[in-house]
N, C-alpha and C. Protein backbone atom coordinates (compact mmCIF):
# COMPACT_ATOMS: atom_id res chain seq x y z
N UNK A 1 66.99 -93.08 -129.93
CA UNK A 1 68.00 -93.14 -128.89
C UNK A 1 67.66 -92.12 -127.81
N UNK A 2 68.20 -92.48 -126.64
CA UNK A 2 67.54 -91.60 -125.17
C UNK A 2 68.52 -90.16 -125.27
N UNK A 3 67.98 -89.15 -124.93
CA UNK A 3 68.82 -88.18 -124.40
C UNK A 3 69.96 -88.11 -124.21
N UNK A 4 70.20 -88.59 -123.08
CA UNK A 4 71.36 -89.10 -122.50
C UNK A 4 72.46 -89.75 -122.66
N UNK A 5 71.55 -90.72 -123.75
CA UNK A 5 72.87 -91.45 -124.71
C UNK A 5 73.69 -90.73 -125.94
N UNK A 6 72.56 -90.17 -126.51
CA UNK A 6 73.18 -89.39 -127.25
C UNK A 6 74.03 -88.56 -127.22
N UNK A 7 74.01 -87.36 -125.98
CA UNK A 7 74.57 -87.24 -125.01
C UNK A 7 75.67 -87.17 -125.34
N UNK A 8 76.32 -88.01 -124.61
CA UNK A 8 77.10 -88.71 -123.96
C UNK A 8 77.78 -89.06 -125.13
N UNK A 9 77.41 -89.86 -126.03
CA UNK A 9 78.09 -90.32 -127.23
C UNK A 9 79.08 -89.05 -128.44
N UNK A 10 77.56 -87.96 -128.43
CA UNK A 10 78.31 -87.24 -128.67
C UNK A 10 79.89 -86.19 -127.66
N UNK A 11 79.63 -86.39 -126.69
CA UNK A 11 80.62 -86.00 -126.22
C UNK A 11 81.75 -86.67 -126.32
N UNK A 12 81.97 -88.08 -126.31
CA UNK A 12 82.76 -89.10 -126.15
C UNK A 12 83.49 -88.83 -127.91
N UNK A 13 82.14 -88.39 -128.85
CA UNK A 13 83.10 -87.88 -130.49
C UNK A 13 83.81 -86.98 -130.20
N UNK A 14 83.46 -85.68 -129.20
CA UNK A 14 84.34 -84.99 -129.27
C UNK A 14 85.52 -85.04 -128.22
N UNK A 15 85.58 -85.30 -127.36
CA UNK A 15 86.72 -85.54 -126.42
C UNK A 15 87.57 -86.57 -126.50
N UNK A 16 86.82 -87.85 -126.96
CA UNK A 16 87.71 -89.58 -126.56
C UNK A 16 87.15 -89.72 -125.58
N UNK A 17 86.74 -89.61 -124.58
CA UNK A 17 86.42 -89.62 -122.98
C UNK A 17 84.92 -90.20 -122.96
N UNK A 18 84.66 -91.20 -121.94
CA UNK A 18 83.76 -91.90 -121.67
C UNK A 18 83.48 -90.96 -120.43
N UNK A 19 82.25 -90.51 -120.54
CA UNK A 19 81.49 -90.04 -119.27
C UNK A 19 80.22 -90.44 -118.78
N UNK A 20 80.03 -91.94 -118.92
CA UNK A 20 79.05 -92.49 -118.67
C UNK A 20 78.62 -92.72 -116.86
N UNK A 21 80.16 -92.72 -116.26
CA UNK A 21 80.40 -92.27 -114.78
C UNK A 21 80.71 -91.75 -114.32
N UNK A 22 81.17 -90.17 -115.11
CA UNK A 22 81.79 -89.23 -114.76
C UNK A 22 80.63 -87.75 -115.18
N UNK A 23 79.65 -87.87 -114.73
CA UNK A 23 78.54 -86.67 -115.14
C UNK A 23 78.50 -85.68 -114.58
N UNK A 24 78.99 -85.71 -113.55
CA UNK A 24 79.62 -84.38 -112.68
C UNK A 24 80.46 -83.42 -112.91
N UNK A 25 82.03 -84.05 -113.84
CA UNK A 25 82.83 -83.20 -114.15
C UNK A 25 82.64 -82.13 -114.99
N UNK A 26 83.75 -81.00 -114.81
CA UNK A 26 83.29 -79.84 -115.32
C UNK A 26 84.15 -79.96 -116.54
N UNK A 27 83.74 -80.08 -117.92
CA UNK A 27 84.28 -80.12 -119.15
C UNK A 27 85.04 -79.15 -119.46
N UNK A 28 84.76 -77.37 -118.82
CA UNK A 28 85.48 -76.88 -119.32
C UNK A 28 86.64 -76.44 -118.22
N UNK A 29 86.44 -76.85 -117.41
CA UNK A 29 87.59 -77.39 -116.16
C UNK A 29 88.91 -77.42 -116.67
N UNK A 30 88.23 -78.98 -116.92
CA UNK A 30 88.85 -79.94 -117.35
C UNK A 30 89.61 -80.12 -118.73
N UNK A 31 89.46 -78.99 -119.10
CA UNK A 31 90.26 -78.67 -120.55
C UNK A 31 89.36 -79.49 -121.26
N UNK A 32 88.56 -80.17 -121.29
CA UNK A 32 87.94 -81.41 -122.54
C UNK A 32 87.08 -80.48 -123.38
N UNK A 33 86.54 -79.20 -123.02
CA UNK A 33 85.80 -78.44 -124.11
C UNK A 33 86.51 -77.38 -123.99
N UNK A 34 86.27 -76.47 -125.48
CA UNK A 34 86.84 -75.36 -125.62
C UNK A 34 85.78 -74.65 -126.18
N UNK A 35 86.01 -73.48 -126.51
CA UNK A 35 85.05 -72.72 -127.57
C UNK A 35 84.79 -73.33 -129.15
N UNK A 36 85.36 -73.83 -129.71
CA UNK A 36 85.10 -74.32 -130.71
C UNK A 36 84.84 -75.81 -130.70
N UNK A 37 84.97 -76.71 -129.57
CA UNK A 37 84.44 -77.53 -129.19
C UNK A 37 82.61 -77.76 -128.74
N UNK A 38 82.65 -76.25 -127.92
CA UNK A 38 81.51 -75.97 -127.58
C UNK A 38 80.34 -75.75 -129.02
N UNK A 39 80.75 -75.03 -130.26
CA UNK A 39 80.05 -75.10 -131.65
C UNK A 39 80.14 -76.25 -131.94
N UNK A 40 80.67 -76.96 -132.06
CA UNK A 40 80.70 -78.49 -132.25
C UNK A 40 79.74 -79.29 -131.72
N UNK A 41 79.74 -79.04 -130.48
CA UNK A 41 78.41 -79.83 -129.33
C UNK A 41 77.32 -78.92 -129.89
N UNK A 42 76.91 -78.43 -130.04
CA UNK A 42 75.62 -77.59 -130.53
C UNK A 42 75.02 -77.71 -131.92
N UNK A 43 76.09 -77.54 -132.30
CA UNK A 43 75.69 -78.67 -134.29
C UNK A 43 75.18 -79.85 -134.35
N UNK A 44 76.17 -81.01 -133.58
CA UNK A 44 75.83 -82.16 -133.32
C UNK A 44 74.41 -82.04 -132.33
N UNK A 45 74.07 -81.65 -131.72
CA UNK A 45 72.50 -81.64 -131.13
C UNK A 45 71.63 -81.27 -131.89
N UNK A 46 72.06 -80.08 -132.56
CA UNK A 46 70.97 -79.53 -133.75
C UNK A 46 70.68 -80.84 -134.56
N UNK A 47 71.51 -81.42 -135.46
CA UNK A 47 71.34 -82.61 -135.95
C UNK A 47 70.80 -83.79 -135.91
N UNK A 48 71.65 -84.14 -134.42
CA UNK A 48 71.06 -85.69 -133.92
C UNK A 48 69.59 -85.05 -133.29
N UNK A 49 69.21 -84.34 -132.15
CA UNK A 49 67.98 -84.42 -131.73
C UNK A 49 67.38 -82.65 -131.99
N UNK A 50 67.68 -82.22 -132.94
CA UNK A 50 66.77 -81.19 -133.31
C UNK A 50 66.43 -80.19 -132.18
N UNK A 51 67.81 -79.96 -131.50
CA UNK A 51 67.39 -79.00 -130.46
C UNK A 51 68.66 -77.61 -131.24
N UNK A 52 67.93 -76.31 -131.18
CA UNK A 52 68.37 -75.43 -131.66
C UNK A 52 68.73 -74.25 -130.81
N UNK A 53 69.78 -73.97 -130.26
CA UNK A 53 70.57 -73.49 -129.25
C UNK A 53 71.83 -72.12 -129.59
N UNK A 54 71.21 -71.28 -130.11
CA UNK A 54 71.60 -70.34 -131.02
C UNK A 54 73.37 -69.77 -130.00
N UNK A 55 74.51 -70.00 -130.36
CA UNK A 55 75.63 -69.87 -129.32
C UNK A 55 75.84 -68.34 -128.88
N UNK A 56 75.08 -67.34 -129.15
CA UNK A 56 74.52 -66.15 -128.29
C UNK A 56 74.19 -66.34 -127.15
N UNK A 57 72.98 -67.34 -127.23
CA UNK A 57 72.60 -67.61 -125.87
C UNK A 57 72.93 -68.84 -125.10
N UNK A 58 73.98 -68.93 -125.42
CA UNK A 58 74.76 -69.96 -125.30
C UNK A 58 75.63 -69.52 -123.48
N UNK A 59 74.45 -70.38 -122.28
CA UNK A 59 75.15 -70.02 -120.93
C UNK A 59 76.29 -71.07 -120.33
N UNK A 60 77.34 -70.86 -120.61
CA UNK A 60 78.47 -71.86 -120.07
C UNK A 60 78.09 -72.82 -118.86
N UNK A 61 77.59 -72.00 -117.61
CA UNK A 61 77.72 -72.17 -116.64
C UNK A 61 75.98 -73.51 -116.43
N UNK A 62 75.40 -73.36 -117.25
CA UNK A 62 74.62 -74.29 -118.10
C UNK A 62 74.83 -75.59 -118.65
N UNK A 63 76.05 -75.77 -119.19
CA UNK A 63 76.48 -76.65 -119.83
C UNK A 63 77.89 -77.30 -119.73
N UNK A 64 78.13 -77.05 -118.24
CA UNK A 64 79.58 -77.15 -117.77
C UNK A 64 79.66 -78.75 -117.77
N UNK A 65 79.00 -79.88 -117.33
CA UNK A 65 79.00 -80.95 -117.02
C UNK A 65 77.62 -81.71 -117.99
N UNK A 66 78.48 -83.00 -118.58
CA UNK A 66 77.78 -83.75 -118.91
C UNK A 66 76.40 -83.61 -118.35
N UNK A 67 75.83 -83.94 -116.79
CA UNK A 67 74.42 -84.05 -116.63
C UNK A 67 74.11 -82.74 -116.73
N UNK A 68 74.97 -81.62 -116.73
CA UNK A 68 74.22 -80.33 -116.77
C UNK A 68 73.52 -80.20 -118.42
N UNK A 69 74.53 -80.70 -119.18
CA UNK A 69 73.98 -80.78 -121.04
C UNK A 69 72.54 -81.61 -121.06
N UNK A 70 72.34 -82.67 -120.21
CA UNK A 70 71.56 -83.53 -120.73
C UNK A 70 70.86 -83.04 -119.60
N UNK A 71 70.23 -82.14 -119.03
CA UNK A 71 69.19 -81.94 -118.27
C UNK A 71 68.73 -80.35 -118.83
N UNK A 72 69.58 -80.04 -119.54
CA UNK A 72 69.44 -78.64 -120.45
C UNK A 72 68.91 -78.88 -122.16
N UNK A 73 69.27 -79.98 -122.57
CA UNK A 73 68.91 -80.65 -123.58
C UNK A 73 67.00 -81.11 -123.55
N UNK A 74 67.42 -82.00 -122.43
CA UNK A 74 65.98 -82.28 -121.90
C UNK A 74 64.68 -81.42 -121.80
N UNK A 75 65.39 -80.14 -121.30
CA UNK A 75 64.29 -78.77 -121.30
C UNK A 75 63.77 -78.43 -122.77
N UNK A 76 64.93 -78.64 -123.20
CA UNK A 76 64.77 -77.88 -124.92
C UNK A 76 63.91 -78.80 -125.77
N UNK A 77 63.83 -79.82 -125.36
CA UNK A 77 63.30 -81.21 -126.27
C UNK A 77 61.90 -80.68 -126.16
């Protein structure tokens, strides 16, 4: 499965929210992530695509928006 989908899918487990046209918004804006939401998204990546993202170095401002995850994901791959 692509990046992106995964992505996306996993976000959609954790929120309900389809952001397949919404890649811009800021998740933690937007109330849809929290801090323990945010460990959540980072497990689920560790898992599904084996990217290991230790939440120390964990930069918010990095991972504020869907395309910002999946173009930060992308680096790590």
């Amino acid at each position: 499965m692509a990046i992106d989908t995964t992505v996306l899918n996993i976000l959609q487990d954790l929120t309900g929210e389809d952001f397949s046209a919404r890649g811009d918004e800021n998740l933690f804006d937007a109330g849809l992530l929290d801090s323990m939401d945010t460990v959540q998204l980072l497990l689920a990546l560790q898992d599904e695509l084996s990217i290991n993202v230790p939440v120390s170095e964990f930069d918010r401002s990095e991972w504020e928006t869907p395309n910002k995850i999946i173009a930060k994901v992308a680096s790590l791959s």
